[in-house]
Protein backbone atom coordinates (compact mmCIF):
# COMPACT_ATOMS: atom_id res chain seq x y z
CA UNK A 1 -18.76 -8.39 -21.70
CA UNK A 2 -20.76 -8.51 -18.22
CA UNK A 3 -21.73 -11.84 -17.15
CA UNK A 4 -25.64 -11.52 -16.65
CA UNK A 5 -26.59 -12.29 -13.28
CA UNK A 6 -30.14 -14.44 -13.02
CA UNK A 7 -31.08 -16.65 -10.11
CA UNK A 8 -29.55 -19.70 -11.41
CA UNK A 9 -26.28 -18.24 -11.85
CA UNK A 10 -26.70 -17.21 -7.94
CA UNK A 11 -27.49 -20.46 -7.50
CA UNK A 12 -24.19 -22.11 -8.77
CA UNK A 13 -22.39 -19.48 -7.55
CA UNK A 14 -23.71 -20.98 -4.20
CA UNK A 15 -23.09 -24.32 -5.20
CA UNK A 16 -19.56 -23.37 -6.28
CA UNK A 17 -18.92 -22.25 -3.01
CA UNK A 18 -20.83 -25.34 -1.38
CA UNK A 19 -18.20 -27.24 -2.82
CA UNK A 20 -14.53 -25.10 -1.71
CA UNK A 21 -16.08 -25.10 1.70
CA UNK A 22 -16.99 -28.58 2.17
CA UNK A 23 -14.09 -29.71 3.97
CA UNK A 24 -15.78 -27.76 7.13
CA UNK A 25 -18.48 -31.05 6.81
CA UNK A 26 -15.49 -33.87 5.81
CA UNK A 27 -12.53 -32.64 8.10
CA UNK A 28 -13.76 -30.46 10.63
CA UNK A 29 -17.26 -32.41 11.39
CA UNK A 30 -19.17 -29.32 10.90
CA UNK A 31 -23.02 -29.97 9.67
CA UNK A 32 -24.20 -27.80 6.38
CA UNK A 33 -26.99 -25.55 7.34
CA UNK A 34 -29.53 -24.68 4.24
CA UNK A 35 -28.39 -21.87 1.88
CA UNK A 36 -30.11 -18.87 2.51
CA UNK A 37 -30.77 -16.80 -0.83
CA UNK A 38 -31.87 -13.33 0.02
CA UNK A 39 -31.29 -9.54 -1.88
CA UNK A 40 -29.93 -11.29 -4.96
CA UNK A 41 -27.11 -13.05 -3.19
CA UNK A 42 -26.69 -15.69 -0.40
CA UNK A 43 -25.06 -17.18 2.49
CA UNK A 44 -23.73 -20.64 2.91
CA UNK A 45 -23.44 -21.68 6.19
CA UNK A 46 -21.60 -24.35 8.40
CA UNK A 47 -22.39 -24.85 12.20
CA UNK A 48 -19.88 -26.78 14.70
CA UNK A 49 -19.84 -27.22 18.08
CA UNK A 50 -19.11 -23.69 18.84
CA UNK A 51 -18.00 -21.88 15.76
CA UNK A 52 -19.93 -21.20 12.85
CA UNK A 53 -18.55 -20.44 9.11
CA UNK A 54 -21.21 -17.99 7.01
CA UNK A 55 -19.75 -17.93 3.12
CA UNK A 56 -21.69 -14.94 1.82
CA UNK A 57 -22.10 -12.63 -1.17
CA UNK A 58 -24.51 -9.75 -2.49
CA UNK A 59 -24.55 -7.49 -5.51
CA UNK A 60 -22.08 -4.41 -4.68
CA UNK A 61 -20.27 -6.42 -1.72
CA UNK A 62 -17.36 -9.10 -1.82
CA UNK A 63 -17.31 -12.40 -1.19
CA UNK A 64 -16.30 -12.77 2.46
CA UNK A 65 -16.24 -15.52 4.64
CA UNK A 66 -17.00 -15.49 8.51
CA UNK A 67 -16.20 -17.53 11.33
CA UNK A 68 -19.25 -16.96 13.92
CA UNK A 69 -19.02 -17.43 17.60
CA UNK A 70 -22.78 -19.49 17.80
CA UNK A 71 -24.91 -18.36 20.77
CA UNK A 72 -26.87 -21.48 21.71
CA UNK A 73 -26.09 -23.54 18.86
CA UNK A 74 -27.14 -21.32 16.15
CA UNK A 75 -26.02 -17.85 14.54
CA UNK A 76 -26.85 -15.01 16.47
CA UNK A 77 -27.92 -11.90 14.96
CA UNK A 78 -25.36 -9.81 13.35
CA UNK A 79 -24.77 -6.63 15.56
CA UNK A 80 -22.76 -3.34 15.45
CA UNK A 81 -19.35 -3.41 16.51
CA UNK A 82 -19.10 -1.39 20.04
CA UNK A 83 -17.16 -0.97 22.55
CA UNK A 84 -18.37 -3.12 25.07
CA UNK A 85 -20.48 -5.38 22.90
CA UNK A 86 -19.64 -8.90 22.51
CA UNK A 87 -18.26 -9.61 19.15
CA UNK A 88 -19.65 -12.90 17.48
CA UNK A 89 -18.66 -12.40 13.63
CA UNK A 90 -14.99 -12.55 12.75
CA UNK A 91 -13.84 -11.61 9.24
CA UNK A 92 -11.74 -14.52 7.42
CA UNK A 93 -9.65 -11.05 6.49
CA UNK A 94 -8.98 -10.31 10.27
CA UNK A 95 -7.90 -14.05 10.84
CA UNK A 96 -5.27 -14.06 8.07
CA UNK A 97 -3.82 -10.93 9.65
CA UNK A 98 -3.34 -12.34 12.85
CA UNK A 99 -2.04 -15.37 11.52
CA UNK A 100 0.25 -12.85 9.18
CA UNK A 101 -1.15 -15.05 5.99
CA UNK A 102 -1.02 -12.89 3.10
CA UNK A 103 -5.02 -12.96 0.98
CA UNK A 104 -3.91 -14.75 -2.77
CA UNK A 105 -6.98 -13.00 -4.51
CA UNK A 106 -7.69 -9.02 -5.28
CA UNK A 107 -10.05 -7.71 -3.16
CA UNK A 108 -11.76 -6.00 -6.28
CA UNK A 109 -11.91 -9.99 -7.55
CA UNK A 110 -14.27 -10.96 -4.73
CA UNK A 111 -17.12 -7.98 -5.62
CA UNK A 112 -17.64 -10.27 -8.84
CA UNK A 113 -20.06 -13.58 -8.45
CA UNK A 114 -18.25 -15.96 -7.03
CA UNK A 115 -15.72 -18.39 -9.04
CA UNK A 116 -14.13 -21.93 -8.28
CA UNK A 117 -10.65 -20.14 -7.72
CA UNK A 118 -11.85 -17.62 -5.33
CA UNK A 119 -13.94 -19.79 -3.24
CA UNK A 120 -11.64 -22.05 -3.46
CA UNK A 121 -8.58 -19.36 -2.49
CA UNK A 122 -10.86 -18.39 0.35
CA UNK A 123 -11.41 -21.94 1.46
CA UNK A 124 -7.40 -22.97 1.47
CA UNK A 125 -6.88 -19.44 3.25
CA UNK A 126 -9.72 -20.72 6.24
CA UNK A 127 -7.98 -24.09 6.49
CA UNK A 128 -4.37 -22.96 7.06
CA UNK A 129 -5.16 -20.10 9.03
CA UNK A 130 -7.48 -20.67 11.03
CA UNK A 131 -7.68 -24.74 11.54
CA UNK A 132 -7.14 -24.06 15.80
CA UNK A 133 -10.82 -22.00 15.79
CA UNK A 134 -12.29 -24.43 13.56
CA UNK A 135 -11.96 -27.34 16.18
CA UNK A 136 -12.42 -25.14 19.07
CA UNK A 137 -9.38 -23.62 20.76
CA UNK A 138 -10.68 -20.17 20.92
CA UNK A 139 -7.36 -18.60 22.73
CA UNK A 140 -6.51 -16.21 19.63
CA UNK A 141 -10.21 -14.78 19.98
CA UNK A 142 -8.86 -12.12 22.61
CA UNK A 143 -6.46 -10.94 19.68
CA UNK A 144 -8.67 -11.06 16.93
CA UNK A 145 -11.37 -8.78 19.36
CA UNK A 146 -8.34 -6.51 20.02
CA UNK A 147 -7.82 -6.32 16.02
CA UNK A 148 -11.75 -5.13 15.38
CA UNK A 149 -12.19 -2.79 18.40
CA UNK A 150 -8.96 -1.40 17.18
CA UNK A 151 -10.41 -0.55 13.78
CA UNK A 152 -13.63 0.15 14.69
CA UNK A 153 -11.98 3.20 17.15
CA UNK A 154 -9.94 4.17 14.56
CA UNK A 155 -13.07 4.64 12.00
CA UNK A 156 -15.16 6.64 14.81
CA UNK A 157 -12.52 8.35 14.93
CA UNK A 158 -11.46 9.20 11.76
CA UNK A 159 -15.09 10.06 11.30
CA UNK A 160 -15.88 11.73 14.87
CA UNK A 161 -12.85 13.54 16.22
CA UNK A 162 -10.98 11.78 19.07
CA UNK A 163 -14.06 13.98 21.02
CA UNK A 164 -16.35 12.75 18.83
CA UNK A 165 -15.36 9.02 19.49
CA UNK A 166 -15.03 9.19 23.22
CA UNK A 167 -18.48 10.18 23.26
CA UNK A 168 -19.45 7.42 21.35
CA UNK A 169 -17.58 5.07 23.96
CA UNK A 170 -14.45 4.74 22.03
């Protein structure tokens, strides 16, 4: 049987997560910024001195954590991946790949409301793989822009036609 989703199990859903990610606060000196609740999910969210980690998760999408380049201190707006566009919002996903860390949970696990063991999953994969963006050396963020403009050409493509694409910029 369906669990039945209400706002307070949102809310510890949230909390759950609160918790896996809270290392960001003890270990990384990151500060907690309120939990936004919006569309019948939420996003918890960590600032540092010049990454940011957003923890979020809505009806019909997956649990996905972000690591945010912060434009003046704060999350910028999320934007569409382009060509020349400055990327800001880095799937946890594209980060294990580069760091060639396999993901321990089904990706069909993390459409369901969040659990201890995949926030917690999630949370173990952020600190091993990606510990060097955390405290600030951003010298894999060249290859992890490579890795998204990649697959974002590859979509338009797919999509558009290689004409199609080029017209688009890709």
């Amino acid at each position: 049987m369906a669990s039945v989703m209400t706002s307070r199990t949102v809310r510890e859903a949230a909390d759950t997560c609160e918790r896996s990610f809270r290392f960001l606060v003890e270990e990384f000196e990151y500060r907690a910024d309120p939990t936004r609740f919006d569309s019948g999910g939420f996003a918890v969210r960590y600032l540092g001195s010049v990454l940011g980690v957003e923890v979020d998760w809505y009806p019909r999408d997956p649990l996905t954590v972000w690591l945010v380049r912060l434009v003046d201190g704060d999350f910028p707006e999320r934007a569409s991946v382009r060509p020349a566009a400055t990327l800001n919002y880095f799937d946890l996903e594209d980060v294990e790949a580069i760091s060639n860390k396999t993901r321990q949970v089904e990706s069909l696990q993390l459409y369901a409301l969040p659990n201890e063991e995949n926030a917690d999953l999630l949370a173990a994969n952020l600190k091993s793989c990606a510990s060097d963006l955390l405290r600030g050396d951003l010298s894999r963020m060249p290859e992890l822009e490579r890795r998204i403009l990649a697959r974002a050409r590859a979509v338009a493509v797919e999509r558009y036609g290689v004409e199609g694409a080029a017209r688009l910029g890709w």
